[in-house]
PDB file of N, CA and C in Angstrom:
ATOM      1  N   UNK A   1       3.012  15.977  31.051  1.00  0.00           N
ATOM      2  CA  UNK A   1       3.141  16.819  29.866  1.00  0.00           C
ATOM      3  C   UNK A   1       4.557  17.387  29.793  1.00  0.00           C
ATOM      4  N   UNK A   2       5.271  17.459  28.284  1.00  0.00           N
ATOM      5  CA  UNK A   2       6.649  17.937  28.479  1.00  0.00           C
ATOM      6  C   UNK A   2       6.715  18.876  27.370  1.00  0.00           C
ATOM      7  N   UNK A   3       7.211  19.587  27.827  1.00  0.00           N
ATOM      8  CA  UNK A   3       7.406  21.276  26.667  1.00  0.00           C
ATOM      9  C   UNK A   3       8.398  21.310  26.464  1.00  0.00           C
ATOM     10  N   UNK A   4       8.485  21.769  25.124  1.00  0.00           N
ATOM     11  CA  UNK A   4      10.096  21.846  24.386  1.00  0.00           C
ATOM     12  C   UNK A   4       9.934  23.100  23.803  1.00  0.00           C
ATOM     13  N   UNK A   5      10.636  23.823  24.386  1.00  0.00           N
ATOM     14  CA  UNK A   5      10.895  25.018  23.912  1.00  0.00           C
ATOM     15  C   UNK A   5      12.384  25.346  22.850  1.00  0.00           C
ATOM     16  N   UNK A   6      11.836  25.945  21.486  1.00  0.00           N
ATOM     17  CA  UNK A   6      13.237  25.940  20.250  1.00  0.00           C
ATOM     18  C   UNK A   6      13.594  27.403  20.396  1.00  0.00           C
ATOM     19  N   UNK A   7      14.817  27.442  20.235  1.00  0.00           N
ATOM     20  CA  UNK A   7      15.053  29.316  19.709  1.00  0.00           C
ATOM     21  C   UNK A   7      16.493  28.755  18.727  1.00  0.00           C
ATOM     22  N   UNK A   8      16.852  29.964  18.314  1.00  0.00           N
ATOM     23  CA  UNK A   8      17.674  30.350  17.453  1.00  0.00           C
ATOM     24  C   UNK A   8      17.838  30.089  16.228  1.00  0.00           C
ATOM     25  N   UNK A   9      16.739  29.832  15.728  1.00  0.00           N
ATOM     26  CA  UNK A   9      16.381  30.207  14.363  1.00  0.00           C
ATOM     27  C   UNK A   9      16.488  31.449  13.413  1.00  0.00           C
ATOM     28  N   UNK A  10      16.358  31.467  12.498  1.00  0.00           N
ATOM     29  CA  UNK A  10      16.818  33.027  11.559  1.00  0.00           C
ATOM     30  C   UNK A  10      16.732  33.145  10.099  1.00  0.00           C
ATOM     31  N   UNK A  11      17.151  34.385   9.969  1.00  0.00           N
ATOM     32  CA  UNK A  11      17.543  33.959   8.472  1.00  0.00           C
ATOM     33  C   UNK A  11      19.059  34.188   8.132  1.00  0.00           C
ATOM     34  N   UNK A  12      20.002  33.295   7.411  1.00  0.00           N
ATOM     35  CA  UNK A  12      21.371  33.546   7.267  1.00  0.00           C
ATOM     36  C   UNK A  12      21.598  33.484   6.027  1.00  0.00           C
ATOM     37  N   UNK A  13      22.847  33.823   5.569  1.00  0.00           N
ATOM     38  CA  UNK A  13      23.449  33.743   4.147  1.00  0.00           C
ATOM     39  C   UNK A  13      23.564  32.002   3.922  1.00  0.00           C
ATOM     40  N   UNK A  14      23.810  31.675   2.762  1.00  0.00           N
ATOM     41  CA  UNK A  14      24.177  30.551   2.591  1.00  0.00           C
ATOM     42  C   UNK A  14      25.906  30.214   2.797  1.00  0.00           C
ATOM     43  N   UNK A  15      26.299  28.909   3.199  1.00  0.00           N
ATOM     44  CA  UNK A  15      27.511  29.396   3.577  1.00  0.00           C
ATOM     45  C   UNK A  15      27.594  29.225   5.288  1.00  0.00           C
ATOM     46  N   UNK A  16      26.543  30.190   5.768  1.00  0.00           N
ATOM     47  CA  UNK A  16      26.819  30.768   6.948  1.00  0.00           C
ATOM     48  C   UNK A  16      26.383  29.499   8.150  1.00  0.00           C
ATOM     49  N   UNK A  17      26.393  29.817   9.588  1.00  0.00           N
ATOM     50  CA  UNK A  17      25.586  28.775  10.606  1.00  0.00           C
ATOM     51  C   UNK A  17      24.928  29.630  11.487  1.00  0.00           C
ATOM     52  N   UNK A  18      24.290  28.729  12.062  1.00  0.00           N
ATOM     53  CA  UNK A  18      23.246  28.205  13.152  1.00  0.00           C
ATOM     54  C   UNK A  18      23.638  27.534  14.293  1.00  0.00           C
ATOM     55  N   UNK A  19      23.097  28.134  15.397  1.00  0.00           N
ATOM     56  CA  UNK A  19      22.482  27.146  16.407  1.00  0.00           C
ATOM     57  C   UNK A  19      21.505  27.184  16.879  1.00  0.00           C
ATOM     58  N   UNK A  20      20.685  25.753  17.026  1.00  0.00           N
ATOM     59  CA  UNK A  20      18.933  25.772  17.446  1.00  0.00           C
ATOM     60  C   UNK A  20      19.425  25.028  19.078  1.00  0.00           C
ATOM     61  N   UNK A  21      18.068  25.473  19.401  1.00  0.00           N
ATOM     62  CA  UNK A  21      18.287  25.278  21.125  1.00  0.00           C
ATOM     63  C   UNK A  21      17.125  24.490  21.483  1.00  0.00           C
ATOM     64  N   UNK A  22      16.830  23.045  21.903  1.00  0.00           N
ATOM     65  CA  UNK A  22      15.690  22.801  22.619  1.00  0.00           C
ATOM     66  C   UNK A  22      16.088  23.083  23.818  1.00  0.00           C
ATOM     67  N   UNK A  23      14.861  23.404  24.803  1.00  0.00           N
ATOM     68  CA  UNK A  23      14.950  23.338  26.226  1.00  0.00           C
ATOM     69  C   UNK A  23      13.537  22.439  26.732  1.00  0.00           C
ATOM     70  N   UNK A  24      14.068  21.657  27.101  1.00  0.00           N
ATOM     71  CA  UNK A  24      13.181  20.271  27.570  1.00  0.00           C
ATOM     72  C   UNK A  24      12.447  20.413  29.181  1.00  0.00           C
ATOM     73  N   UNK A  25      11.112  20.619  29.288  1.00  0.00           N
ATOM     74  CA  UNK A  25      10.400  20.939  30.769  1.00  0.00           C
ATOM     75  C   UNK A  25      10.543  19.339  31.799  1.00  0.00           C
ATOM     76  N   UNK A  26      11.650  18.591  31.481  1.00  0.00           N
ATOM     77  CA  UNK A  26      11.860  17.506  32.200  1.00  0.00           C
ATOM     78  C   UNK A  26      13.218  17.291  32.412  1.00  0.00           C
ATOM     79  N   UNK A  27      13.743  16.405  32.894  1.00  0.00           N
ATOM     80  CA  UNK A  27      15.462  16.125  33.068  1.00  0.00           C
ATOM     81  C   UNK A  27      15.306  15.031  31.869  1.00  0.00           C
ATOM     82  N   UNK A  28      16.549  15.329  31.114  1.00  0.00           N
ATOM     83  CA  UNK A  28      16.851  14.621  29.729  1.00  0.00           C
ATOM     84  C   UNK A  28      17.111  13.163  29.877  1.00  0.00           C
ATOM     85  N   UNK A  29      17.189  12.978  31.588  1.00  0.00           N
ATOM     86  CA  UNK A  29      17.516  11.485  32.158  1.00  0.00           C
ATOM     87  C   UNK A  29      16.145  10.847  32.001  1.00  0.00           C
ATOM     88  N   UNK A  30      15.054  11.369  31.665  1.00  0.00           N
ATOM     89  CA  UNK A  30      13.596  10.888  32.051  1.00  0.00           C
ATOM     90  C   UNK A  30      13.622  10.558  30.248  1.00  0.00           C
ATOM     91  N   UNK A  31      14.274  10.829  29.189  1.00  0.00           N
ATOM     92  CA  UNK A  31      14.269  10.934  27.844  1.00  0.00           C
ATOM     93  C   UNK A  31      14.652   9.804  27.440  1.00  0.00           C
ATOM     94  N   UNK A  32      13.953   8.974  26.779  1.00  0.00           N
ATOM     95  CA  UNK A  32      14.913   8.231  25.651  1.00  0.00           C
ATOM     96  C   UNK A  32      15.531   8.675  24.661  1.00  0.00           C
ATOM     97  N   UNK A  33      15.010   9.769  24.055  1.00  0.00           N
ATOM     98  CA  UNK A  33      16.250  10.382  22.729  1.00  0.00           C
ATOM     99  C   UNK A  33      15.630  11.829  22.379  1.00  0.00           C
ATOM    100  N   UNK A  34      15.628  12.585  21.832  1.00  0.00           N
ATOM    101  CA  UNK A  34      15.609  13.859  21.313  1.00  0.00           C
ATOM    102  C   UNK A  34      16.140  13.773  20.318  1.00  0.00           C
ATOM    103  N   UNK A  35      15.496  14.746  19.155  1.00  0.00           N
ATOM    104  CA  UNK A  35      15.857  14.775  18.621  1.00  0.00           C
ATOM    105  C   UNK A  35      14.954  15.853  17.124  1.00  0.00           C
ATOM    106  N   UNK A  36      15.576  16.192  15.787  1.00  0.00           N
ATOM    107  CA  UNK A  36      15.599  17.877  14.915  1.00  0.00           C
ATOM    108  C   UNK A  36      15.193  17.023  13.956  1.00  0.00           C
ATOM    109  N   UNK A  37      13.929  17.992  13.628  1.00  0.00           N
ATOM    110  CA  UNK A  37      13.176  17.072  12.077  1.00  0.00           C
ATOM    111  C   UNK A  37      12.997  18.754  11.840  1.00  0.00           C
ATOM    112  N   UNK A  38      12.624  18.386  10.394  1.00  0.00           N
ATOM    113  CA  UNK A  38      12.701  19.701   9.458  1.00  0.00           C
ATOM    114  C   UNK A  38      11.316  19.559   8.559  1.00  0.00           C
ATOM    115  N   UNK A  39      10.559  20.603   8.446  1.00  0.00           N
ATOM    116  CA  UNK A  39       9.923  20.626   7.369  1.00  0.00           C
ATOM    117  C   UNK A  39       9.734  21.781   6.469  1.00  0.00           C
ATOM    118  N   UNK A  40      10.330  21.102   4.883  1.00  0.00           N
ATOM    119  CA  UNK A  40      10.734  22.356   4.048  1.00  0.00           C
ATOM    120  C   UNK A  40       9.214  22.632   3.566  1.00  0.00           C
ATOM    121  N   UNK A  41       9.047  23.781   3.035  1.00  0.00           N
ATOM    122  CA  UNK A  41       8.424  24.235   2.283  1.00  0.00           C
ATOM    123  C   UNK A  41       7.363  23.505   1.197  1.00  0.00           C
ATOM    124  N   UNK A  42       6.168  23.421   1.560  1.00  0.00           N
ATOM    125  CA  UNK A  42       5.141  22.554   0.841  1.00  0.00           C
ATOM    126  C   UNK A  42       6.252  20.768   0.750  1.00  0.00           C
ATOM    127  N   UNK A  43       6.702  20.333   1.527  1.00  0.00           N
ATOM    128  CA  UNK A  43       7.151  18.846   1.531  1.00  0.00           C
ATOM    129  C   UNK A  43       6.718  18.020   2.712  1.00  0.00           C
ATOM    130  N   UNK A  44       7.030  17.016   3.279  1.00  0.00           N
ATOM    131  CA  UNK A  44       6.941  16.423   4.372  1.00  0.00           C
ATOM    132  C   UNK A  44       7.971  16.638   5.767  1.00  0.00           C
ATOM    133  N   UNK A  45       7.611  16.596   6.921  1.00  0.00           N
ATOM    134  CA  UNK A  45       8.631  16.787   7.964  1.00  0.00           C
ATOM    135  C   UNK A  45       9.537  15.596   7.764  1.00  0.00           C
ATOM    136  N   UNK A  46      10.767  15.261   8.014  1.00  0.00           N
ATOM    137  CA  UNK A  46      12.119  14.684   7.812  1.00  0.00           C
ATOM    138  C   UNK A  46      12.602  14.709   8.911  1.00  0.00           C
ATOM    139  N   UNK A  47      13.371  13.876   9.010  1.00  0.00           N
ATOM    140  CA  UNK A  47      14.543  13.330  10.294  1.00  0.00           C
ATOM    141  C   UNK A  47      15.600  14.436   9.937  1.00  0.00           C
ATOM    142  N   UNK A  48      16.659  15.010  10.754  1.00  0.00           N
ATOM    143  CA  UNK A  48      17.414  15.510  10.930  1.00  0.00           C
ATOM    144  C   UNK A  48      18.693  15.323  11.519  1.00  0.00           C
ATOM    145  N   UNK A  49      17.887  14.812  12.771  1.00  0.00           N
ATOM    146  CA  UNK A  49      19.131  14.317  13.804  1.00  0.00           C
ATOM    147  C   UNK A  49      18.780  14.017  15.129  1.00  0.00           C
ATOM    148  N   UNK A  50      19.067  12.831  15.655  1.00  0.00           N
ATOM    149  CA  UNK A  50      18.585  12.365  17.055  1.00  0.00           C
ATOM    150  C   UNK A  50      20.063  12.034  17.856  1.00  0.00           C
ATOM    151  N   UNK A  51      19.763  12.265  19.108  1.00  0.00           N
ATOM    152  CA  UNK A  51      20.516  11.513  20.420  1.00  0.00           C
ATOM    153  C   UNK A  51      19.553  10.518  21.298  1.00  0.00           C
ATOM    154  N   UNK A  52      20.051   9.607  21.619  1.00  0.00           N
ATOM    155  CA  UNK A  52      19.775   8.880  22.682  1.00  0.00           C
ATOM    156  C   UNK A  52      20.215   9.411  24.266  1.00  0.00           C
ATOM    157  N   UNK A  53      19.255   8.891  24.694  1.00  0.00           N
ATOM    158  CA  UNK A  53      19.882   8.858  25.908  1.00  0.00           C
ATOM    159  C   UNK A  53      21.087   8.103  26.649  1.00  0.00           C
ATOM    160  N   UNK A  54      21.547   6.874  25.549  1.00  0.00           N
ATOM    161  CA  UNK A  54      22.893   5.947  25.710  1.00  0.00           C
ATOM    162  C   UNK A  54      23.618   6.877  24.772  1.00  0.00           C
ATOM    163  N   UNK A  55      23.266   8.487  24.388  1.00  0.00           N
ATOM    164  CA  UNK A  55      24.129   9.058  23.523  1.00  0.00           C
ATOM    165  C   UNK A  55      24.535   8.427  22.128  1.00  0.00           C
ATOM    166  N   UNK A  56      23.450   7.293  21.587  1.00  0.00           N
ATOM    167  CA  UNK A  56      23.605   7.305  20.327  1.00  0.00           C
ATOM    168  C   UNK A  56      23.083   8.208  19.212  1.00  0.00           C
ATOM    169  N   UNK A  57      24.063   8.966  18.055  1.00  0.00           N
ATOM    170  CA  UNK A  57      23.533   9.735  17.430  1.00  0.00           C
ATOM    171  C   UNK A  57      23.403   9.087  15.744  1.00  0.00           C
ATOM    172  N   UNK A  58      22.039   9.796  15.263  1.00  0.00           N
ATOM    173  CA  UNK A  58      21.831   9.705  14.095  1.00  0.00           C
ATOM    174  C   UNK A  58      21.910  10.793  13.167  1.00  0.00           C
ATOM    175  N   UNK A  59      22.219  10.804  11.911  1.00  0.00           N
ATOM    176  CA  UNK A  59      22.089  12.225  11.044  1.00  0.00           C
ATOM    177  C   UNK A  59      21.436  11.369   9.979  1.00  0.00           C
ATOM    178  N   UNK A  60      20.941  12.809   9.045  1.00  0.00           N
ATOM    179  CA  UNK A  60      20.025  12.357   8.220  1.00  0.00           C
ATOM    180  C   UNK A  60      21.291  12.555   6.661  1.00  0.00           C
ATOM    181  N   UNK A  61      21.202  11.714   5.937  1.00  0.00           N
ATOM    182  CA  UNK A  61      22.801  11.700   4.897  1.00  0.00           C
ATOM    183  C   UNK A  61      23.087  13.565   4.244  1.00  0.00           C
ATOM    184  N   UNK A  62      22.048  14.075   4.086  1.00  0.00           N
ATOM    185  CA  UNK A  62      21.913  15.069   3.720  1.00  0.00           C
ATOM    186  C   UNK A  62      22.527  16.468   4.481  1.00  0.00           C
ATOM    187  N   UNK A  63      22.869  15.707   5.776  1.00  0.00           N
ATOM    188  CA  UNK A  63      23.116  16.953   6.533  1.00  0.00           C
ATOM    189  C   UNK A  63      24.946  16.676   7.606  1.00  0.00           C
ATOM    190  N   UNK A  64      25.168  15.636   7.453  1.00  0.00           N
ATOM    191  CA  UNK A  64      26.153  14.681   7.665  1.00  0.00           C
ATOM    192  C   UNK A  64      27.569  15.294   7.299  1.00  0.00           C
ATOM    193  N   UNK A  65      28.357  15.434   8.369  1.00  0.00           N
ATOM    194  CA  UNK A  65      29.094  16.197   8.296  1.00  0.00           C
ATOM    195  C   UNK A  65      29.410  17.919   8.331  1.00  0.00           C
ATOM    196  N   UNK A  66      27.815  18.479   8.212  1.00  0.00           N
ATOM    197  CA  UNK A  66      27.603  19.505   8.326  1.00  0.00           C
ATOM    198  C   UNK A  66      27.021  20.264   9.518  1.00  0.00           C
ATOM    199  N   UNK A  67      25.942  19.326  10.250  1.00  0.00           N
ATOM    200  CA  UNK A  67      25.235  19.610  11.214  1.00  0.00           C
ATOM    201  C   UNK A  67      25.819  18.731  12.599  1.00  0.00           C
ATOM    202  N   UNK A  68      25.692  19.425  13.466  1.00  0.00           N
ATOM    203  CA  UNK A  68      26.505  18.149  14.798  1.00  0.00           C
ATOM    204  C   UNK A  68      24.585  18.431  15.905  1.00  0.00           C
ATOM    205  N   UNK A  69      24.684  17.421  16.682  1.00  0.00           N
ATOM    206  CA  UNK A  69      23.399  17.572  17.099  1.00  0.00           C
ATOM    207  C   UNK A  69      23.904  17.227  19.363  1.00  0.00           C
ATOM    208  N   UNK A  70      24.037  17.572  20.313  1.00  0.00           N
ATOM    209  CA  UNK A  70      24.483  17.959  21.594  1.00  0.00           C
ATOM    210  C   UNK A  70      23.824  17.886  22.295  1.00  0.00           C
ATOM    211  N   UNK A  71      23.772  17.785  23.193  1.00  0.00           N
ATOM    212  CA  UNK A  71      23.376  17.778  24.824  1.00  0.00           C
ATOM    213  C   UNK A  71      23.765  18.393  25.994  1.00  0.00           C
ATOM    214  N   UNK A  72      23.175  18.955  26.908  1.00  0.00           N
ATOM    215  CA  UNK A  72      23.643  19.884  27.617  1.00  0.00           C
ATOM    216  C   UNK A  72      23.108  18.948  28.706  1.00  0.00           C
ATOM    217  N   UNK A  73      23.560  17.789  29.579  1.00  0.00           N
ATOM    218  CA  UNK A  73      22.790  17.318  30.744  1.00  0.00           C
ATOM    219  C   UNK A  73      22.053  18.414  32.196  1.00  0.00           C
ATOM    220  N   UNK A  74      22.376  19.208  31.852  1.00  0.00           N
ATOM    221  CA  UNK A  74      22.778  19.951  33.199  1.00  0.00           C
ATOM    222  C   UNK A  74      21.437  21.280  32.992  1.00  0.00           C
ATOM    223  N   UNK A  75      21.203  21.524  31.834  1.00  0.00           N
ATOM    224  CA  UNK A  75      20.459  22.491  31.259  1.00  0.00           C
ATOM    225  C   UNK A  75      19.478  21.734  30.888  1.00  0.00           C
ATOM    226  N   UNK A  76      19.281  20.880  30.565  1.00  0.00           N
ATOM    227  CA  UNK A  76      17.788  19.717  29.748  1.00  0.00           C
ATOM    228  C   UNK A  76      17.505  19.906  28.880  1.00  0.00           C
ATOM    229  N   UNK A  77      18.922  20.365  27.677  1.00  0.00           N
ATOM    230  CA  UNK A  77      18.557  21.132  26.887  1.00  0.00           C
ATOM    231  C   UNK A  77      19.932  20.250  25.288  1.00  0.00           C
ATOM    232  N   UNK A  78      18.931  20.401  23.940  1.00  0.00           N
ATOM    233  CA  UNK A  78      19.311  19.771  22.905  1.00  0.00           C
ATOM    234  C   UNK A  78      19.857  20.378  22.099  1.00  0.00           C
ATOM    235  N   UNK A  79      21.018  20.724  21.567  1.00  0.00           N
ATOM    236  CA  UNK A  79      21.338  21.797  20.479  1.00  0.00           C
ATOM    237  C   UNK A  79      21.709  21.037  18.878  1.00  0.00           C
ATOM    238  N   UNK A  80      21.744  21.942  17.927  1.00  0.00           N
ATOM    239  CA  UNK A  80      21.617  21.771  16.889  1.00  0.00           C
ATOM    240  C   UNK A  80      22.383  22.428  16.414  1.00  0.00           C
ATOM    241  N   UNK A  81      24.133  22.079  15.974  1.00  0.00           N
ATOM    242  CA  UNK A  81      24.671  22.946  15.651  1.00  0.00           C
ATOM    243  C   UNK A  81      24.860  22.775  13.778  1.00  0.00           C
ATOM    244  N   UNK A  82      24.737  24.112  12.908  1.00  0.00           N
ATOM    245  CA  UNK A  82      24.139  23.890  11.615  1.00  0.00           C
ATOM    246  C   UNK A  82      25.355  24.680  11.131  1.00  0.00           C
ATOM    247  N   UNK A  83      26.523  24.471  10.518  1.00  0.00           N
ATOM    248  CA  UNK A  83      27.364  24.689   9.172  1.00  0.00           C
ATOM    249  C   UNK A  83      27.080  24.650   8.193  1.00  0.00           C
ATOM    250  N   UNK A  84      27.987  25.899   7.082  1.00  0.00           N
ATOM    251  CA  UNK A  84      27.983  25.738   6.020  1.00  0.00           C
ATOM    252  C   UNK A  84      26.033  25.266   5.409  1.00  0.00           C
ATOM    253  N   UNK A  85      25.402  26.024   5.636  1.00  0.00           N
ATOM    254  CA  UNK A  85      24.050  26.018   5.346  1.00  0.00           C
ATOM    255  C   UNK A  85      23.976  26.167   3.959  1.00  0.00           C
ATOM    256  N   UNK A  86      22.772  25.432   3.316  1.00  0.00           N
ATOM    257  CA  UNK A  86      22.695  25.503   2.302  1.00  0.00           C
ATOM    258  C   UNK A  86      20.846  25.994   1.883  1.00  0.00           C
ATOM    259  N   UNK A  87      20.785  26.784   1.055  1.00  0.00           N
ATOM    260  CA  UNK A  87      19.500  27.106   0.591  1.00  0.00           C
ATOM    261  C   UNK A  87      18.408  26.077   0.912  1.00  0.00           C
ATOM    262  N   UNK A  88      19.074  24.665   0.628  1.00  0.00           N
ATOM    263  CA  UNK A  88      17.771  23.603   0.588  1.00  0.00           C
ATOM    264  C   UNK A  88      18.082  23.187   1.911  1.00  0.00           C
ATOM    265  N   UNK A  89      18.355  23.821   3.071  1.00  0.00           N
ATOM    266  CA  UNK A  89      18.602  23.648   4.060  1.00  0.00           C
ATOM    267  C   UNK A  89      17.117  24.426   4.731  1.00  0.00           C
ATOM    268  N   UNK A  90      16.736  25.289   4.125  1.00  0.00           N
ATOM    269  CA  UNK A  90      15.148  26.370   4.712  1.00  0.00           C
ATOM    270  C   UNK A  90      14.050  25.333   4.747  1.00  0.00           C
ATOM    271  N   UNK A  91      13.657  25.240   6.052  1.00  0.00           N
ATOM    272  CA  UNK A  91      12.511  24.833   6.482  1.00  0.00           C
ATOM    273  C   UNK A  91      11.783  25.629   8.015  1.00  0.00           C
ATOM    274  N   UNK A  92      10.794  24.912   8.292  1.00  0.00           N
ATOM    275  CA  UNK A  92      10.589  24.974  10.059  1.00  0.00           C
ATOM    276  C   UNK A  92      11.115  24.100  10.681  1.00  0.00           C
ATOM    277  N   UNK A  93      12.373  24.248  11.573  1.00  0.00           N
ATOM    278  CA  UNK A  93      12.890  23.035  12.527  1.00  0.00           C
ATOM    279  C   UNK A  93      11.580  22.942  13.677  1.00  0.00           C
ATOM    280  N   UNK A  94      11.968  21.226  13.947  1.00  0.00           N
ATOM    281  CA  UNK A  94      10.851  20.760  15.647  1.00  0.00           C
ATOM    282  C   UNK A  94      11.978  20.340  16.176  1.00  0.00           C
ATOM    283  N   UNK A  95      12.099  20.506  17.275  1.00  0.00           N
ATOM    284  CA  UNK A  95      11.977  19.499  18.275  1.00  0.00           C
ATOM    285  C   UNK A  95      11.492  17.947  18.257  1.00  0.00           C
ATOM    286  N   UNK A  96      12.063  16.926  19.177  1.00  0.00           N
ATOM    287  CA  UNK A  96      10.730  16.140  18.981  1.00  0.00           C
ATOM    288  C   UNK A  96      11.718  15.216  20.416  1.00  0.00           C
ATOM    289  N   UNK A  97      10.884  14.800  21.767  1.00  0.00           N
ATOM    290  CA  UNK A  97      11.379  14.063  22.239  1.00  0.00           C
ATOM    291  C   UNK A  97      10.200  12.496  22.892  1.00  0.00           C
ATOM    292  N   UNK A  98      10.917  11.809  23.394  1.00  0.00           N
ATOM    293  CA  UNK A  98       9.904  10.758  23.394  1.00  0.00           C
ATOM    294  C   UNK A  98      10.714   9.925  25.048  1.00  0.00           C
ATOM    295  N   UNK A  99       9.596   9.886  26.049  1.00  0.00           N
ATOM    296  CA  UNK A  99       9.821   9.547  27.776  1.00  0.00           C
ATOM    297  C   UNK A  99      10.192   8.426  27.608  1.00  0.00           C
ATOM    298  N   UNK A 100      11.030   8.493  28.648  1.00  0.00           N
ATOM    299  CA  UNK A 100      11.681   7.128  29.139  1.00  0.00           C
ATOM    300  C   UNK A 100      10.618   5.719  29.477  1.00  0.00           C
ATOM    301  N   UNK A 101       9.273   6.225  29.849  1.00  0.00           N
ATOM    302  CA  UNK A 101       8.859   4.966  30.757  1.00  0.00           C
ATOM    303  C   UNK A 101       7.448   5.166  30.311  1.00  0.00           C
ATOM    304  N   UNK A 102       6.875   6.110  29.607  1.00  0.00           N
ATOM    305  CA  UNK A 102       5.673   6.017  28.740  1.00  0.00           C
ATOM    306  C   UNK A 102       6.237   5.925  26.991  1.00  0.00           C
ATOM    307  N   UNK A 103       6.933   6.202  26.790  1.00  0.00           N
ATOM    308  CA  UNK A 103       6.832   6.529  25.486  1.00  0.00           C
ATOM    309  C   UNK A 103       6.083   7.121  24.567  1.00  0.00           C
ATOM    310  N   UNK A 104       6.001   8.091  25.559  1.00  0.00           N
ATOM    311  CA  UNK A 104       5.162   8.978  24.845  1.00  0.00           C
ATOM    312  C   UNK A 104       5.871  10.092  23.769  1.00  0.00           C
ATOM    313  N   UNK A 105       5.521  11.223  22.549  1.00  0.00           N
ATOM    314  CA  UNK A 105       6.112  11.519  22.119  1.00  0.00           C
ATOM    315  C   UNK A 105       5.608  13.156  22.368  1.00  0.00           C
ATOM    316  N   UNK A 106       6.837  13.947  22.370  1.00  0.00           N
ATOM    317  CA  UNK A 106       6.132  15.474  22.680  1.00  0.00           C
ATOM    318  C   UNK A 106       6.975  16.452  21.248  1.00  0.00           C
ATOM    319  N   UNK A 107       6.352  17.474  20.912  1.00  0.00           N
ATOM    320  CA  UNK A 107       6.776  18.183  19.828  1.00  0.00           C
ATOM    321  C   UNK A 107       7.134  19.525  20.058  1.00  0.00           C
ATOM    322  N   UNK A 108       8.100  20.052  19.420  1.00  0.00           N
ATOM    323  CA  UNK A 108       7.904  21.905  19.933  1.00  0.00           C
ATOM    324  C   UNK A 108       7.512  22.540  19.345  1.00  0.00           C
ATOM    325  N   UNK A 109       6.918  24.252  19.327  1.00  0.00           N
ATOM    326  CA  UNK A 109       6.355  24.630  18.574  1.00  0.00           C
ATOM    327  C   UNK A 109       7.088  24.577  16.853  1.00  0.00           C
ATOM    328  N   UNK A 110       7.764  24.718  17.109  1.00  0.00           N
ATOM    329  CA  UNK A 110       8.958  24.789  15.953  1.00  0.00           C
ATOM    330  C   UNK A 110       9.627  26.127  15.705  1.00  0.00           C
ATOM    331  N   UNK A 111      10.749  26.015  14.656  1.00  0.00           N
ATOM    332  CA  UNK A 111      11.074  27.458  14.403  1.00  0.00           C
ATOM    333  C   UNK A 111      11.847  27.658  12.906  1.00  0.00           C
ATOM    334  N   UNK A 112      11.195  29.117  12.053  1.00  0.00           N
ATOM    335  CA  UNK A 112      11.700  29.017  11.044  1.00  0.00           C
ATOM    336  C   UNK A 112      13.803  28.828  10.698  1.00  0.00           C
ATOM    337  N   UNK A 113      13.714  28.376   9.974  1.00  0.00           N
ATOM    338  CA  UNK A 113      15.618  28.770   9.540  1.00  0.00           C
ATOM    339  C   UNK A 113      15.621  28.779   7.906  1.00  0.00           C
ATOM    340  N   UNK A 114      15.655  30.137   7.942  1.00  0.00           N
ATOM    341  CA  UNK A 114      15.836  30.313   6.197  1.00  0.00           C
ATOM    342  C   UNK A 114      17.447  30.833   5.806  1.00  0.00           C
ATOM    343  N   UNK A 115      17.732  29.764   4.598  1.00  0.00           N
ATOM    344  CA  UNK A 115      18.791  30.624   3.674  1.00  0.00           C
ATOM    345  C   UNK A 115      19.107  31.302   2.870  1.00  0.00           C
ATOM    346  N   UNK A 116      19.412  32.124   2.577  1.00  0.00           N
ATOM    347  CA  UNK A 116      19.130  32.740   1.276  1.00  0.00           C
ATOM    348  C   UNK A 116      19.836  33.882   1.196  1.00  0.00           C
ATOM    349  N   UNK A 117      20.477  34.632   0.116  1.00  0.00           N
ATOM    350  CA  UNK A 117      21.632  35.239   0.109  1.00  0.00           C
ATOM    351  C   UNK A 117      20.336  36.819  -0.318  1.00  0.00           C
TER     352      UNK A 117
END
């Protein structure tokens, strides 16, 4: 079983940033990728942003250039760094990572991030 614990969520101005924090109950070496899905308000959860464990990263076009997504090897831990936020940026962020040798997939509780002036 692997727990992902999120913090730093909030509410900010628009404009303003963020950083979200997973902390992963395994070594990130046991991970194939991690990675920040969003779900806004009465819509579907969405991709955000993934790392691999070969450190390949994905962004979702919407957030590209704005959001950078990190790794802390040493901490087991995923960050989410969020610029220049935008209103349609408010959802509940997850977590979401998936094991090296089951492939299994684990979720975090999540956490709100609202914008709004």
């Amino acid at each position: 079983q692997v727990q992902l614990v999120e913090s730093g969520g909030g509410l900010v101005q628009p404009g303003g940033s963020l950083r979200l924090s997973c902390a992963a109950s395994l070594s990130i070496f046991s991970i194939n990728y991690m990675g920040w899905y969003r779900q806004p308000p009465g819509k579907q959860r969405e991709l955000v942003a993934t790392i691999t464990r070969g450190d390949t990263i994905d962004y979702a076009d919407s957030v590209k250039g704005r959001f950078t997504i990190s790794r802390d090897n040493a901490k087991n831990t995923v960050y989410l760094q969020m610029n220049s936020l935008k209103p349609e940026d408010t959802a509940v962020y997850f977590c979401k990572a998936e094991t090296r040798f089951t492939s299994r997939q684990y979720w975090g509780q999540g956490i709100q991030v609202t914008v709004s002036s």
